[in-house]
N, C-alpha and C. Protein backbone atom coordinates (compact mmCIF):
# COMPACT_ATOMS: atom_id res chain seq x y z
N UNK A 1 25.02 7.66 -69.34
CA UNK A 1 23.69 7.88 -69.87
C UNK A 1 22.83 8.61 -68.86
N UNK A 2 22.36 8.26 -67.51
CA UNK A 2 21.50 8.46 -66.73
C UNK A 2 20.54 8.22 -66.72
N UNK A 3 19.91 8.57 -65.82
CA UNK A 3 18.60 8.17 -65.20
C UNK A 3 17.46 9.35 -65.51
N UNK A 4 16.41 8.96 -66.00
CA UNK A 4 15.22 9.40 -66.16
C UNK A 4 14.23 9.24 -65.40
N UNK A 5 13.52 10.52 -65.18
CA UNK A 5 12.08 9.89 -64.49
C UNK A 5 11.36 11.23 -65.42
N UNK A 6 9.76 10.09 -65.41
CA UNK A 6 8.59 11.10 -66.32
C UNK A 6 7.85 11.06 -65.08
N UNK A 7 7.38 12.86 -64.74
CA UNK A 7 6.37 12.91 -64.02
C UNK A 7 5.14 12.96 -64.95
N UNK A 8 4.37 12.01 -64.10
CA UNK A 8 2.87 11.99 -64.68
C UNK A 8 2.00 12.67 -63.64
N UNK A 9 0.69 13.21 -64.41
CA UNK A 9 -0.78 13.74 -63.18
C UNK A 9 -0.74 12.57 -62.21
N UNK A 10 -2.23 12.86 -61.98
CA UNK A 10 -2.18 12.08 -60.65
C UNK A 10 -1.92 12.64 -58.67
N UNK A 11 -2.18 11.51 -58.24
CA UNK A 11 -1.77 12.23 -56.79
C UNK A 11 -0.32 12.06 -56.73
N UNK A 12 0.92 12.78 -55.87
CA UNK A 12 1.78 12.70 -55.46
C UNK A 12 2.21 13.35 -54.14
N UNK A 13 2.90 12.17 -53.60
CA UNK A 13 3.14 12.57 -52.26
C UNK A 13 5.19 12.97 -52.26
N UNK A 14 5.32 13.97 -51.59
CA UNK A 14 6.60 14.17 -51.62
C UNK A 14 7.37 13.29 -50.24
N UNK A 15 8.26 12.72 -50.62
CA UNK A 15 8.90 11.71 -49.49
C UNK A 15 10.15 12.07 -49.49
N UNK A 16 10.97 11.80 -48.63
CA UNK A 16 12.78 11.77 -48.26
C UNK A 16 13.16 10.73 -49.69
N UNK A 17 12.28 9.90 -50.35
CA UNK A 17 13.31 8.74 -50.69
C UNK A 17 12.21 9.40 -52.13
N UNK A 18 11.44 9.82 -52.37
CA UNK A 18 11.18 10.37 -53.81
C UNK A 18 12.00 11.30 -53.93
N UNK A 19 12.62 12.23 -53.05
CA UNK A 19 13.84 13.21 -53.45
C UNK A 19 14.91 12.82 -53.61
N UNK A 20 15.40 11.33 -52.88
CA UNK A 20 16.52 11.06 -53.79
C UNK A 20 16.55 9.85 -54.98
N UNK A 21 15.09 9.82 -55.20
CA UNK A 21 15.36 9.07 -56.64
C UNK A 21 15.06 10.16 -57.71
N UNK A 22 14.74 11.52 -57.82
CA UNK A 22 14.73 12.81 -58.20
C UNK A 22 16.22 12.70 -58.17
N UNK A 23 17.35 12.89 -57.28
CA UNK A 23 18.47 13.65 -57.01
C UNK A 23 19.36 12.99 -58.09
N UNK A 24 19.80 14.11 -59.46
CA UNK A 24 20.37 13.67 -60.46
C UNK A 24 19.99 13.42 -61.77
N UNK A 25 18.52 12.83 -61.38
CA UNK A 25 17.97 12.28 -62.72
C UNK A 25 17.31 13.38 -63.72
N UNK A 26 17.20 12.77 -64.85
CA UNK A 26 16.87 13.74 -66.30
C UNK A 26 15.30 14.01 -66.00
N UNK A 27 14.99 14.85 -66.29
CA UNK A 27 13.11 14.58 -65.94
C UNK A 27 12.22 15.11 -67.39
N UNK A 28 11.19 14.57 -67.79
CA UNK A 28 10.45 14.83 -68.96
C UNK A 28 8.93 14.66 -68.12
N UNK A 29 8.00 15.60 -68.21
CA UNK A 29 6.84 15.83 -67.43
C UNK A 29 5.94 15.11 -68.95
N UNK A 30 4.90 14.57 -68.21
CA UNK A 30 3.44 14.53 -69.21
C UNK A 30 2.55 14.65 -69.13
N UNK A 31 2.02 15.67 -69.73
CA UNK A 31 0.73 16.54 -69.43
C UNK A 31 0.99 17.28 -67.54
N UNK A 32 -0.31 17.03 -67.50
CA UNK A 32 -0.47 17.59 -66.16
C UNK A 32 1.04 17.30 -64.87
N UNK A 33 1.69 16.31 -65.77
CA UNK A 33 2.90 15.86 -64.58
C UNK A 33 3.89 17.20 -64.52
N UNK A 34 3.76 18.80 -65.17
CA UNK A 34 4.37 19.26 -65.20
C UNK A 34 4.15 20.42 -63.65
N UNK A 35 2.83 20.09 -63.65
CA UNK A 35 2.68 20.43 -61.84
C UNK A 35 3.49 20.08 -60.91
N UNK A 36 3.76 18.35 -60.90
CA UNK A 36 4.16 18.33 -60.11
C UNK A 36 5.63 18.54 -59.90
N UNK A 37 6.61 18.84 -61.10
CA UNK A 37 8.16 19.21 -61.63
C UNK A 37 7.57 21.01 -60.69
N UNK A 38 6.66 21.90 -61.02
CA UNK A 38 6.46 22.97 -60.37
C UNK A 38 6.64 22.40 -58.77
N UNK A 39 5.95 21.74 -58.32
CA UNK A 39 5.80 21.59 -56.89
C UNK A 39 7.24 21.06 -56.65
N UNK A 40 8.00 20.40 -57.18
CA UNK A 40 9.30 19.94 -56.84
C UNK A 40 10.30 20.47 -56.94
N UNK A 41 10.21 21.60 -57.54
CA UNK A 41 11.37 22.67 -57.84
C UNK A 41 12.21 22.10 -59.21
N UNK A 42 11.29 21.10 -59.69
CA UNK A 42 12.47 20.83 -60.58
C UNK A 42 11.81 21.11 -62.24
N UNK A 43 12.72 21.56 -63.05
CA UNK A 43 12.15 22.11 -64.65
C UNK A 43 12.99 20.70 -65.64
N UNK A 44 11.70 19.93 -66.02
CA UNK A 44 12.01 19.05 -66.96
C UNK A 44 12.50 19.40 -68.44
N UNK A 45 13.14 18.62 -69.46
CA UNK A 45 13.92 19.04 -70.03
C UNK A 45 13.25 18.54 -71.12
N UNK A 46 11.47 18.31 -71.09
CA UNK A 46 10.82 18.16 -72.33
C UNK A 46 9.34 17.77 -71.67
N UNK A 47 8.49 18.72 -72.13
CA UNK A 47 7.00 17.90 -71.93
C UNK A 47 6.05 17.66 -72.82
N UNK A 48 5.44 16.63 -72.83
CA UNK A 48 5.19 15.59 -73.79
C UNK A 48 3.24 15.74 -73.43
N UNK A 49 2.44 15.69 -74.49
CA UNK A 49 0.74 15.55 -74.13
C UNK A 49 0.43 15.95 -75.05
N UNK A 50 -1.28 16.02 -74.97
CA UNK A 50 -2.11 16.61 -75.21
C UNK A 50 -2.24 17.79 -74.55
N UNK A 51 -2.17 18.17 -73.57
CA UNK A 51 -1.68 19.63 -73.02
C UNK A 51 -3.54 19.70 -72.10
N UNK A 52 -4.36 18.56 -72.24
CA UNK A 52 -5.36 18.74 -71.94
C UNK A 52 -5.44 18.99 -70.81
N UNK A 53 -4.60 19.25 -69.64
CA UNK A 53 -4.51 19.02 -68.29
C UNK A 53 -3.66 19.53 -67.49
N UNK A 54 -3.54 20.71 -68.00
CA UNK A 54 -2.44 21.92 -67.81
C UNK A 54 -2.72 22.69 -66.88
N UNK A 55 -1.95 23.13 -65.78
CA UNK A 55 -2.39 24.34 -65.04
C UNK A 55 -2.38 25.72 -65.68
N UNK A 56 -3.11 26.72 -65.65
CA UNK A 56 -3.14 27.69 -66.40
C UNK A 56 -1.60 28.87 -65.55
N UNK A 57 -1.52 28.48 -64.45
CA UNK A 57 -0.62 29.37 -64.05
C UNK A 57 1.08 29.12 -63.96
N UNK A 58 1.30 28.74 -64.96
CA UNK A 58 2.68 28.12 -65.07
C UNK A 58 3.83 29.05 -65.21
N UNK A 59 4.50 29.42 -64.16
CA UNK A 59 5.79 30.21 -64.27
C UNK A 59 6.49 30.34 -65.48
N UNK A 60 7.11 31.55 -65.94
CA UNK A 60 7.76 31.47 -67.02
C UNK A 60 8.86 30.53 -67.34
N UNK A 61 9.39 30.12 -66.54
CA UNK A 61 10.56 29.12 -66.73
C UNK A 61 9.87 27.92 -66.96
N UNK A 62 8.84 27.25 -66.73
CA UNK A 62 7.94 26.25 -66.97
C UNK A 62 7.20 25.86 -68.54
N UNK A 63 7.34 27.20 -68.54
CA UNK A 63 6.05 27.69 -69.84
C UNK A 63 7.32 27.55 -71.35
N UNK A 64 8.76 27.49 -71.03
CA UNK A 64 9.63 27.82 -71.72
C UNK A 64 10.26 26.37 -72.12
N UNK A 65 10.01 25.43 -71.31
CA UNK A 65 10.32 23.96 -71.65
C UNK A 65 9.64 23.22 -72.83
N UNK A 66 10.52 22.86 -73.94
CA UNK A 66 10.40 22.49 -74.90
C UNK A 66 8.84 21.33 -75.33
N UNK A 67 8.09 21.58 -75.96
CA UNK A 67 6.59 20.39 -75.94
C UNK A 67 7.16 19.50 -77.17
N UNK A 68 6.29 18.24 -76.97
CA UNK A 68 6.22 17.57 -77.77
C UNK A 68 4.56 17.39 -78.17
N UNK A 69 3.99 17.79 -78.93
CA UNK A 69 2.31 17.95 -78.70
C UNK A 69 1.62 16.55 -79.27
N UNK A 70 0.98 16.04 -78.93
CA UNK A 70 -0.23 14.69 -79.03
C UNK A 70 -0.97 15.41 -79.44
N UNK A 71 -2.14 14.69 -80.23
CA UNK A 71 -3.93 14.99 -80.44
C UNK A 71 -4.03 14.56 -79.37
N UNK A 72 -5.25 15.00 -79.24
CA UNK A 72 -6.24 14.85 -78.19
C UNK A 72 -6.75 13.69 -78.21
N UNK A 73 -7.28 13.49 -79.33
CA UNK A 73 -8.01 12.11 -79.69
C UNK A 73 -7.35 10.84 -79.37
N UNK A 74 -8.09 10.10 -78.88
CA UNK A 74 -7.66 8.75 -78.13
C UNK A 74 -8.46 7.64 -79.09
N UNK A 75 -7.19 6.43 -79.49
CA UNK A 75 -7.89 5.70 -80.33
C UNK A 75 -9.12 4.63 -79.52
């Protein structure tokens, strides 16, 4: 099966031991967590939001990963 991790916004710090719980795993970004898949070199294999919190400068290989789109609206 494997291992998943969802990057979420937020602060993130890059560590020796966040790269190897990265090393292998499936990744799905949300919202703004797709920054930090940019900053990590790594392209998730689905991103999921409202999209409210997007960097506007997203590499084409970034921009090409499959969405799953939310409303905006929060109950």
């Amino acid at each position: 099966m494997g291992t998943f991790t969802i990057l979420l916004g937020g602060d993130l710090v890059r560590t020796p031991r966040l790269d190897s719980q990265l090393a292998g795993a499936r990744v799905i970004a949300a919202d703004g967590g797709i920054g930090h898949a940019r900053m990590l070199g790594l392209t998730p294999e689905l991103w999921v939001g409202d999209f409210d919190s997007v960097p506007p400068d997203l590499p084409d290989d970034l921009a090409a990963v499959p969405r799953q789109v939310f409303p905006a609206e929060k109950d």
